[in-house]
Protein backbone atom coordinates (compact mmCIF):
# COMPACT_ATOMS: atom_id res chain seq x y z
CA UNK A 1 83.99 73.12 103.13
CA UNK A 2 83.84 70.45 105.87
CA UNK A 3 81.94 70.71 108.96
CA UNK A 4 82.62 69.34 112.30
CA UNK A 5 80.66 68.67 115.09
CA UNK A 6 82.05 70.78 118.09
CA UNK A 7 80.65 71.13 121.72
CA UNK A 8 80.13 74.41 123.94
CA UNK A 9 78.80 75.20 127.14
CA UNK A 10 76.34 78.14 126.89
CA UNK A 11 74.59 80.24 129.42
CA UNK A 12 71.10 79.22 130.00
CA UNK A 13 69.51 82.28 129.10
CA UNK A 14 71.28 82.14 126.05
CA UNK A 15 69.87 78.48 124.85
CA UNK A 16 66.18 80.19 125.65
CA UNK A 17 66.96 83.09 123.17
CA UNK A 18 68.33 80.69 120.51
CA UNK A 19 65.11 78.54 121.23
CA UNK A 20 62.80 81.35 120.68
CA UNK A 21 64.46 82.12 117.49
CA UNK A 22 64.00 78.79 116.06
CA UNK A 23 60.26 78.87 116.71
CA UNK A 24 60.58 80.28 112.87
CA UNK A 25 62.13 78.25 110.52
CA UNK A 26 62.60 80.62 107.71
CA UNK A 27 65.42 82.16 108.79
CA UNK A 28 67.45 79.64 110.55
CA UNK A 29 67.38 75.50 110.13
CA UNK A 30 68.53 74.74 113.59
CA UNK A 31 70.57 75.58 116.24
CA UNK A 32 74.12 75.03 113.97
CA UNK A 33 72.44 76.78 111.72
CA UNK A 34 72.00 79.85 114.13
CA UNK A 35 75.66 79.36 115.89
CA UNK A 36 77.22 79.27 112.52
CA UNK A 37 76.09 82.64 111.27
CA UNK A 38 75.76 84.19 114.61
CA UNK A 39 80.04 83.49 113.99
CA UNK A 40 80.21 84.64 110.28
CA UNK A 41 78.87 87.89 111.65
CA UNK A 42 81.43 88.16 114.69
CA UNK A 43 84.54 87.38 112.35
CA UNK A 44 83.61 90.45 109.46
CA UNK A 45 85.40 93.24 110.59
């Protein structure tokens, strides 16, 4: 599948959380990383 580069505003405290969860690499690559599943998740019903 192809992946394209998309841009979103997001609250402030949000970016912080995402931040803090990246401190740990083993879970999640980056912040696309972390966006991406975060939205697998939200589409399963």
């Amino acid at each position: 599948m192809a992946k394209k580069p998309i841009s979103a505003t997001i609250d402030e405290s949000l970016i912080r959380w995402i931040e803090a969860q990246l401190k740990d690499r083993t879970k999640y690559r980056n912040k696309s990383h972390l966006i991406e599943i975060a939205l697998e998740k939200l589409r399963k019903p």
